[in-house]
PDB file of N, CA and C in Angstrom:
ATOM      1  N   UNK A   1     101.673  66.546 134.157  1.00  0.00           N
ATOM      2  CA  UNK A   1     102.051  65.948 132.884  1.00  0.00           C
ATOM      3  C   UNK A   1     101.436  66.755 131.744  1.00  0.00           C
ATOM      4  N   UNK A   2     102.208  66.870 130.584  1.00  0.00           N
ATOM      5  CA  UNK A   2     101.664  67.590 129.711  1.00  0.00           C
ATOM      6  C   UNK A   2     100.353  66.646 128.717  1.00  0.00           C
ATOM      7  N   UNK A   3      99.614  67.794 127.991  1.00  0.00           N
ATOM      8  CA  UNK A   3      98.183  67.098 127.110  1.00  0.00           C
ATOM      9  C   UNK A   3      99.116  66.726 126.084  1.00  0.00           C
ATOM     10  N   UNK A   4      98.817  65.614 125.729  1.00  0.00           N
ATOM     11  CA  UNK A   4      99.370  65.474 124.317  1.00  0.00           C
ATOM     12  C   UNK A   4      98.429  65.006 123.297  1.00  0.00           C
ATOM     13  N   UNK A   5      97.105  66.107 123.529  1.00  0.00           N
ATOM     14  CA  UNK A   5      96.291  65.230 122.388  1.00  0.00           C
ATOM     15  C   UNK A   5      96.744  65.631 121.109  1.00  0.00           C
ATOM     16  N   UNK A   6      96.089  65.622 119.735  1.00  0.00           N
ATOM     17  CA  UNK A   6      96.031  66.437 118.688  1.00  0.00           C
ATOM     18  C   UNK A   6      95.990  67.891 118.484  1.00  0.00           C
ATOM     19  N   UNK A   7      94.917  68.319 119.391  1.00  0.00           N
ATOM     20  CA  UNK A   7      94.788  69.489 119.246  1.00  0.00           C
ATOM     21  C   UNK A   7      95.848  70.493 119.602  1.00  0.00           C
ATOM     22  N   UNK A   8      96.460  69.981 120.613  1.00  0.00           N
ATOM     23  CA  UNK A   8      97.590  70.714 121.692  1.00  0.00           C
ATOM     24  C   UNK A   8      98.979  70.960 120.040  1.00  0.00           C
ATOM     25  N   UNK A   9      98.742  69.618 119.299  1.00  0.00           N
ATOM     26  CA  UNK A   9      99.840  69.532 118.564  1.00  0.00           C
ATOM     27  C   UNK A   9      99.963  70.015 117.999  1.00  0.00           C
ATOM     28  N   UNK A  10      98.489  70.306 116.992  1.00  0.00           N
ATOM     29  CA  UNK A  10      98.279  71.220 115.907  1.00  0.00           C
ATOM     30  C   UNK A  10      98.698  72.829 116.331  1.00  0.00           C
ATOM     31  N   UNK A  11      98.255  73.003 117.431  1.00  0.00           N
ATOM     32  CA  UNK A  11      98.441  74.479 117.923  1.00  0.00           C
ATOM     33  C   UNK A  11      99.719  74.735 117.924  1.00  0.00           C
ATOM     34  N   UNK A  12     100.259  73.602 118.219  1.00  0.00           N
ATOM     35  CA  UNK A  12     102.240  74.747 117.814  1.00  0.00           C
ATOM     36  C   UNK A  12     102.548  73.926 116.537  1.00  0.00           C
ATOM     37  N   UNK A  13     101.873  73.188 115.950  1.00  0.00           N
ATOM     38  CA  UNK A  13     102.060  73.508 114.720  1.00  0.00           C
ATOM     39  C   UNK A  13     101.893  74.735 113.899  1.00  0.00           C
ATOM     40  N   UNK A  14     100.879  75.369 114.435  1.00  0.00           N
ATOM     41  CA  UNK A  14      99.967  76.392 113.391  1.00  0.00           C
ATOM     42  C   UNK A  14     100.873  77.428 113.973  1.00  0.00           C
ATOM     43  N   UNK A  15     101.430  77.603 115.385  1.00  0.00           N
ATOM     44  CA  UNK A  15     102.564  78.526 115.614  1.00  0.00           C
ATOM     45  C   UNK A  15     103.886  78.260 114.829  1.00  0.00           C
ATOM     46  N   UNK A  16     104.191  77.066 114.812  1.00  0.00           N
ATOM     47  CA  UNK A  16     105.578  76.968 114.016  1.00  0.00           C
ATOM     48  C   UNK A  16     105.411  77.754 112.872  1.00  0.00           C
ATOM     49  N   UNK A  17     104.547  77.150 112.082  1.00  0.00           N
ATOM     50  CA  UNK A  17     104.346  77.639 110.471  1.00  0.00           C
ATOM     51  C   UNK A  17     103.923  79.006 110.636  1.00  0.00           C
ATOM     52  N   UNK A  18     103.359  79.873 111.623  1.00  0.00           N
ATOM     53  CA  UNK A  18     103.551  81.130 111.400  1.00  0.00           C
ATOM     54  C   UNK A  18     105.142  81.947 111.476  1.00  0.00           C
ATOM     55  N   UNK A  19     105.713  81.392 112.360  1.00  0.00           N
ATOM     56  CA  UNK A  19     107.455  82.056 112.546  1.00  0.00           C
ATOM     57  C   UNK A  19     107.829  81.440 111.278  1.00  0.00           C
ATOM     58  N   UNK A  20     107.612  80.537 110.473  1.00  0.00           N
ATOM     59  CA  UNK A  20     108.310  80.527 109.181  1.00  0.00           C
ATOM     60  C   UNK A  20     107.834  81.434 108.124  1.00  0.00           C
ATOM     61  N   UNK A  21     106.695  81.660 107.612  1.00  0.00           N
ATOM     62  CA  UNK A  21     105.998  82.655 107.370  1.00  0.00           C
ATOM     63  C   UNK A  21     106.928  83.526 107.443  1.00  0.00           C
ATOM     64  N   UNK A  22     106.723  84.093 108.612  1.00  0.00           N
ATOM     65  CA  UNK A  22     106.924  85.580 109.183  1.00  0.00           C
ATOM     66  C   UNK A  22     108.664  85.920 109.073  1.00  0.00           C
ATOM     67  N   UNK A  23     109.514  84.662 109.184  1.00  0.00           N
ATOM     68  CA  UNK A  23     110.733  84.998 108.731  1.00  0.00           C
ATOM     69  C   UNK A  23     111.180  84.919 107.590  1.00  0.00           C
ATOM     70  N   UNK A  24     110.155  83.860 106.882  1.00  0.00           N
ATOM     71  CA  UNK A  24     110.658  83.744 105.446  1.00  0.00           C
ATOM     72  C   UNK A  24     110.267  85.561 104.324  1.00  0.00           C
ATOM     73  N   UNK A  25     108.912  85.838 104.803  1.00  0.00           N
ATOM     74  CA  UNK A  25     108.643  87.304 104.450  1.00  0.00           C
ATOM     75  C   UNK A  25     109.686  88.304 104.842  1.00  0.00           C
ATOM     76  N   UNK A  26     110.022  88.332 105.948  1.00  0.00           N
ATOM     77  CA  UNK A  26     111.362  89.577 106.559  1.00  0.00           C
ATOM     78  C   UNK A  26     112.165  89.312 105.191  1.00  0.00           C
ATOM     79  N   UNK A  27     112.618  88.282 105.583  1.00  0.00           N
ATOM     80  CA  UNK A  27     114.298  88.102 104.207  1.00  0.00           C
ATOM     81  C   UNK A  27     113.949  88.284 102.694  1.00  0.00           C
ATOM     82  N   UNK A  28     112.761  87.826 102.265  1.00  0.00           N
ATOM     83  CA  UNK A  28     112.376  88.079 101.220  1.00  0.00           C
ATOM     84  C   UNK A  28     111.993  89.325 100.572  1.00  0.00           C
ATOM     85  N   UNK A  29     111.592  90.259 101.221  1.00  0.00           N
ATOM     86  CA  UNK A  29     110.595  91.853 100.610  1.00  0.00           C
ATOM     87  C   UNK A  29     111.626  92.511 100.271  1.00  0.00           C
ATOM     88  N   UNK A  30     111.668  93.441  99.476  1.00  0.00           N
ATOM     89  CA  UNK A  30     112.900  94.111  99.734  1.00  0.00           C
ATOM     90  C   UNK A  30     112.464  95.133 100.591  1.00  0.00           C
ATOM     91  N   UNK A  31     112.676  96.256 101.495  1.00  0.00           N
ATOM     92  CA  UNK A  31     112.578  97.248 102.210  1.00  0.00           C
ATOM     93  C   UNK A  31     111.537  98.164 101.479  1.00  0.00           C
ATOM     94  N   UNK A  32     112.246  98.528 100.013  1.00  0.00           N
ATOM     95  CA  UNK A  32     112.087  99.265  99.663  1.00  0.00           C
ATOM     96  C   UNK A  32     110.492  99.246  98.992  1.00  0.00           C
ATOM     97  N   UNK A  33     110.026  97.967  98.843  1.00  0.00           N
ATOM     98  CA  UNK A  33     108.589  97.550  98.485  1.00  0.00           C
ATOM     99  C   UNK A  33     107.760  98.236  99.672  1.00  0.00           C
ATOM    100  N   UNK A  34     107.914  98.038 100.974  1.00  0.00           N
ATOM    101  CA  UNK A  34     107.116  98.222 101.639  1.00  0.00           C
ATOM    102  C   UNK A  34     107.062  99.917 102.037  1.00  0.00           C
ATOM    103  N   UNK A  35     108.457 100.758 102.145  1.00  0.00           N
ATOM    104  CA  UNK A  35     108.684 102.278 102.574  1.00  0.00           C
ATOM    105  C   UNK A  35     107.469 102.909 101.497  1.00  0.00           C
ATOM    106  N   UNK A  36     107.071 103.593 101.516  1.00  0.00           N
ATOM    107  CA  UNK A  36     106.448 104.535 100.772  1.00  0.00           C
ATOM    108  C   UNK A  36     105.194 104.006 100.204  1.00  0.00           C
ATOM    109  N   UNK A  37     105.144 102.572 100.195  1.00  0.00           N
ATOM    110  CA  UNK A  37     103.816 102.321  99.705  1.00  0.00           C
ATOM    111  C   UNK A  37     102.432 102.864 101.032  1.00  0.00           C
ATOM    112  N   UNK A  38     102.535 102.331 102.007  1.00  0.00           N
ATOM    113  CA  UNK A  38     101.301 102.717 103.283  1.00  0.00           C
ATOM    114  C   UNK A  38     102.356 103.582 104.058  1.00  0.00           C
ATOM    115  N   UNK A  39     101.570 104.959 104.448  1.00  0.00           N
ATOM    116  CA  UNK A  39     102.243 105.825 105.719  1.00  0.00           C
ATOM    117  C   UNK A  39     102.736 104.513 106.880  1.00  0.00           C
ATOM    118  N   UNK A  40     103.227 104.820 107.883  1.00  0.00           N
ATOM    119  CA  UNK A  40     104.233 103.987 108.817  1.00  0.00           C
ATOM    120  C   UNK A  40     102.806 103.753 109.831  1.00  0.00           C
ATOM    121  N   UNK A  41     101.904 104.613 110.459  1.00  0.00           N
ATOM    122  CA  UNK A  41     101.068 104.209 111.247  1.00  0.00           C
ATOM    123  C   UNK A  41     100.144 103.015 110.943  1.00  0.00           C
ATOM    124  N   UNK A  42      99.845 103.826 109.252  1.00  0.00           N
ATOM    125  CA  UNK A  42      98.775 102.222 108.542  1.00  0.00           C
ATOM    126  C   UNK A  42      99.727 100.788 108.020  1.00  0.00           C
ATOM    127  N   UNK A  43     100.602 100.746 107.997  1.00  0.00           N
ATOM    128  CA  UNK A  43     101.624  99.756 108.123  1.00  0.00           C
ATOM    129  C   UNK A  43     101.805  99.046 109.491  1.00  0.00           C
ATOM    130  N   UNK A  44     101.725  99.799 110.352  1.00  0.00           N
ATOM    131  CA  UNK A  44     101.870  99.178 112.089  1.00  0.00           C
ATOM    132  C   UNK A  44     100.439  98.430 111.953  1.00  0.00           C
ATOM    133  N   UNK A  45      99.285  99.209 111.989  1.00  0.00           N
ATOM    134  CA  UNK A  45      98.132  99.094 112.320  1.00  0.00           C
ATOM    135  C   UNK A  45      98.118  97.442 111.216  1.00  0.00           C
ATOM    136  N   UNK A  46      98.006  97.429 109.768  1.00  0.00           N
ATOM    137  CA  UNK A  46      98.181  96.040 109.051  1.00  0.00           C
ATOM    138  C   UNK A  46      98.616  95.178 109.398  1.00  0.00           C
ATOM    139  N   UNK A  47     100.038  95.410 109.943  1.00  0.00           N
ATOM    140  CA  UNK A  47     100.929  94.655 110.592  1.00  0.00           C
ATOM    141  C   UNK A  47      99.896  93.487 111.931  1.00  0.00           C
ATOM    142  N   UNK A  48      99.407  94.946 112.858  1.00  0.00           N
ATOM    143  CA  UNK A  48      98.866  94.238 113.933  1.00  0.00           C
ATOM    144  C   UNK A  48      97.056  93.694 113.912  1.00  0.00           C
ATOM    145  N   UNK A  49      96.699  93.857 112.827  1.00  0.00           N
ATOM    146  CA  UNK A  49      95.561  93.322 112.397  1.00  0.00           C
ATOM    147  C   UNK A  49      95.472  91.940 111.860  1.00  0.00           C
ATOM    148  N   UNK A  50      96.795  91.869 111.326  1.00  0.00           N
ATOM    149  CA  UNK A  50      97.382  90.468 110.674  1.00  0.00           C
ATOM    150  C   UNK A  50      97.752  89.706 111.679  1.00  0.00           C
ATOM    151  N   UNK A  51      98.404  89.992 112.781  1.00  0.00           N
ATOM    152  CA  UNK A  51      98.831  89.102 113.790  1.00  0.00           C
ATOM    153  C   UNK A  51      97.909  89.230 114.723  1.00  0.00           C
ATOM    154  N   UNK A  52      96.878  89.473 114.885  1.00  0.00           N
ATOM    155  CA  UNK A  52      96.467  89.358 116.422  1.00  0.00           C
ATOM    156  C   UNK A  52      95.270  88.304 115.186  1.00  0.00           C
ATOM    157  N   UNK A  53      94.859  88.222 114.467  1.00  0.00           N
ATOM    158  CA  UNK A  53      94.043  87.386 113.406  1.00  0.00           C
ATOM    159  C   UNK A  53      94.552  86.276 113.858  1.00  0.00           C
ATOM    160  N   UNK A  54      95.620  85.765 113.166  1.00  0.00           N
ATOM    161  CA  UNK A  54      96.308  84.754 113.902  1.00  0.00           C
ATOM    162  C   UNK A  54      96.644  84.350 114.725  1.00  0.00           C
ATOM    163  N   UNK A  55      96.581  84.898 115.895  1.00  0.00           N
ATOM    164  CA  UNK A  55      96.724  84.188 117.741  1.00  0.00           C
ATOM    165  C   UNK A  55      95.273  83.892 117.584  1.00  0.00           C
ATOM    166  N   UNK A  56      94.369  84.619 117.168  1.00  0.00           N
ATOM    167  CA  UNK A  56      92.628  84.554 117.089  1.00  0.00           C
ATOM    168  C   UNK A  56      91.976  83.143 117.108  1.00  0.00           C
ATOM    169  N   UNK A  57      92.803  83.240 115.569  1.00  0.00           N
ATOM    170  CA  UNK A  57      92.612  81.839 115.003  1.00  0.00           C
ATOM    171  C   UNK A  57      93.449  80.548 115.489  1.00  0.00           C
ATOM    172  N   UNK A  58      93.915  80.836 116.049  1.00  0.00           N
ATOM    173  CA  UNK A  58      95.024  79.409 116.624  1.00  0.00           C
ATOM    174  C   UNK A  58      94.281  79.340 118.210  1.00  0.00           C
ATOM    175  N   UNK A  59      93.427  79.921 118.506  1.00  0.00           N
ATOM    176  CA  UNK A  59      92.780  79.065 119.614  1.00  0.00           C
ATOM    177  C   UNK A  59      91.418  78.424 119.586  1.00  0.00           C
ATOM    178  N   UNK A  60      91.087  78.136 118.100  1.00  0.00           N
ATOM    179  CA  UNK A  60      90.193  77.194 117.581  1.00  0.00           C
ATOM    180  C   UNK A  60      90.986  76.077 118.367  1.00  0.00           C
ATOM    181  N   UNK A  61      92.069  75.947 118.034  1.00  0.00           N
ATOM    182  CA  UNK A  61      92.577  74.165 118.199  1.00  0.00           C
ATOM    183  C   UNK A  61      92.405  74.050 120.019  1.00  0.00           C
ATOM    184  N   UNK A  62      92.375  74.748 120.810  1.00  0.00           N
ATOM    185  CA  UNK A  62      92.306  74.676 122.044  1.00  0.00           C
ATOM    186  C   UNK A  62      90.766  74.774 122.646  1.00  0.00           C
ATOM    187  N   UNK A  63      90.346  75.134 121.939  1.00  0.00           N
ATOM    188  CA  UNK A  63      88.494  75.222 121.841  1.00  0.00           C
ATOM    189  C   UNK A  63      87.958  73.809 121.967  1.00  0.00           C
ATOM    190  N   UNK A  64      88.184  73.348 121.003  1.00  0.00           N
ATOM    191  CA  UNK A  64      87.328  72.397 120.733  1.00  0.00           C
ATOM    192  C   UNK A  64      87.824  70.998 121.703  1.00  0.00           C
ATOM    193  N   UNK A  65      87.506  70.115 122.275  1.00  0.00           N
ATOM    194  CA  UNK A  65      87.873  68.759 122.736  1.00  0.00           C
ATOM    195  C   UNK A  65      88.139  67.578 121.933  1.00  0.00           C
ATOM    196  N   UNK A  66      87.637  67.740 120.124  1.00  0.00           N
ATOM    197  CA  UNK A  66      87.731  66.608 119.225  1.00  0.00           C
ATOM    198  C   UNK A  66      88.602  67.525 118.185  1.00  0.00           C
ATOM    199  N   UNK A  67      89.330  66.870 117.239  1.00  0.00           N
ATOM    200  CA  UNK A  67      90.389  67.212 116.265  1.00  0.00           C
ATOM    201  C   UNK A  67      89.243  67.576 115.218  1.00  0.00           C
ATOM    202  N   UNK A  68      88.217  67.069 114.408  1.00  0.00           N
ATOM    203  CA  UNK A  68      87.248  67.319 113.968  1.00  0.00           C
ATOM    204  C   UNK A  68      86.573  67.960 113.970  1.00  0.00           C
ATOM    205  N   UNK A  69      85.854  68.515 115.353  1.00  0.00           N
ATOM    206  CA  UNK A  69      85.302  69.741 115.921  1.00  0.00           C
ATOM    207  C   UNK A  69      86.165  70.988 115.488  1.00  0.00           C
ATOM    208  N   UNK A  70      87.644  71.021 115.652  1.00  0.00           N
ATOM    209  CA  UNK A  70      88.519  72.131 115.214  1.00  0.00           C
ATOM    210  C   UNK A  70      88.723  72.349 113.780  1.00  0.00           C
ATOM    211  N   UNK A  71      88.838  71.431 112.944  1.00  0.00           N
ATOM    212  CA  UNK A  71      89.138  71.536 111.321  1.00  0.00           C
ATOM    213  C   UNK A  71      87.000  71.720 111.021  1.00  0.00           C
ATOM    214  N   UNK A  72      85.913  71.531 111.680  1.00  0.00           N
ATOM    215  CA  UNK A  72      84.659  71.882 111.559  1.00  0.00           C
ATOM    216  C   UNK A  72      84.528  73.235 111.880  1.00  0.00           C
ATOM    217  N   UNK A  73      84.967  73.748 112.885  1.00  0.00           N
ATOM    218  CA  UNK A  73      84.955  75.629 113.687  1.00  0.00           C
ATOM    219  C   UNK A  73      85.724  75.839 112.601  1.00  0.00           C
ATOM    220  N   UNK A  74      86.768  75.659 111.565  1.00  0.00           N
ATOM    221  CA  UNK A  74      87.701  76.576 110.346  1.00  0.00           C
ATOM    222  C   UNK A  74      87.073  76.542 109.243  1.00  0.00           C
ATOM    223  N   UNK A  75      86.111  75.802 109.335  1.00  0.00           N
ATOM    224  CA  UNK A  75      85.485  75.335 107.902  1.00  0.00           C
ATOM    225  C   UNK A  75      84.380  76.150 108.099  1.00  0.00           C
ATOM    226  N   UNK A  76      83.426  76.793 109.031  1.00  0.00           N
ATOM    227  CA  UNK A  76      82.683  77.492 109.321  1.00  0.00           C
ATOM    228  C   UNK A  76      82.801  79.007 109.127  1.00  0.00           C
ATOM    229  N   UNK A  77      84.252  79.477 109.786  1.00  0.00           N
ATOM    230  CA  UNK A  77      84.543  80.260 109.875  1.00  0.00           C
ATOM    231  C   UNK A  77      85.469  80.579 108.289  1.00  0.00           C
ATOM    232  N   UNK A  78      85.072  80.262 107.622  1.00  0.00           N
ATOM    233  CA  UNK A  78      86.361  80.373 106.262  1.00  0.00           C
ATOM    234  C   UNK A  78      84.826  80.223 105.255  1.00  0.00           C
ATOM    235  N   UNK A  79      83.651  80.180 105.863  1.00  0.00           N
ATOM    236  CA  UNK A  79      82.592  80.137 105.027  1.00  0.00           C
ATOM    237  C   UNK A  79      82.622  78.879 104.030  1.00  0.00           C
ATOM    238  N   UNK A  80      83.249  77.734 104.368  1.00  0.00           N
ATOM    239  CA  UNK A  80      83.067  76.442 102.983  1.00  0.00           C
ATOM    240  C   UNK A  80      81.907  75.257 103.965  1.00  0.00           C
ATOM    241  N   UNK A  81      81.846  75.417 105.752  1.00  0.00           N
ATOM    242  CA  UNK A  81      80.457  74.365 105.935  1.00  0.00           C
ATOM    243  C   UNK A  81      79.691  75.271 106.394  1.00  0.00           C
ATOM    244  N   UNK A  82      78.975  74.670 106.599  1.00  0.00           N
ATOM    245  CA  UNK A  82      77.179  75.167 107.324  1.00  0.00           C
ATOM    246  C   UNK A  82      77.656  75.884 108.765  1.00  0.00           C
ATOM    247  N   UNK A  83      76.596  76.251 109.552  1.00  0.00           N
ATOM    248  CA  UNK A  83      77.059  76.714 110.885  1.00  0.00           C
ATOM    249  C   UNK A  83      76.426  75.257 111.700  1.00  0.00           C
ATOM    250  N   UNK A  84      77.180  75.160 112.901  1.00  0.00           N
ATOM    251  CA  UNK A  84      77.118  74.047 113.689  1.00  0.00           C
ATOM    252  C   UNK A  84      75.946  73.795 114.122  1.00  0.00           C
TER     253      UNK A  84
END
């Protein structure tokens, strides 16, 4: 049977809202913003510094066992609470 706590929920939440993100940016930029501003390697490399950040961060919600504990590990890590 599947978990259906909070945390499980939040986590494809925090995946949903990245594929919107990430498609709403495609349709929006124009091409031409991004060609010529960073060479193509430092563009890949941004690209994949930005997304692997985010799988990073989306297994806070699978970390923790309390919904609290997880929004406490972001608040730590985003520097606004104390360390645990």
């Amino acid at each position: 049977m599947a978990r259906r706590d909070p945390n499980y929920l939040m986590w494809g939440a925090y995946h949903g809202l990245g594929i919107v993100v990430h498609q709403s940016w495609r349709r929006s930029r124009p091409r031409a913003w991004v060609q010529g501003t960073l060479p193509a390697p430092v563009h890949a490399l941004f690209g994949w510094l930005v997304t692997s950040q985010f799988v990073i961060l989306s297994f806070v919600w699978t970390k923790d066992a309390e919904f609290s504990a997880a929004l406490s590990a972001y608040a730590t890590l985003l520097g606004i609470g104390g360390a645990p």
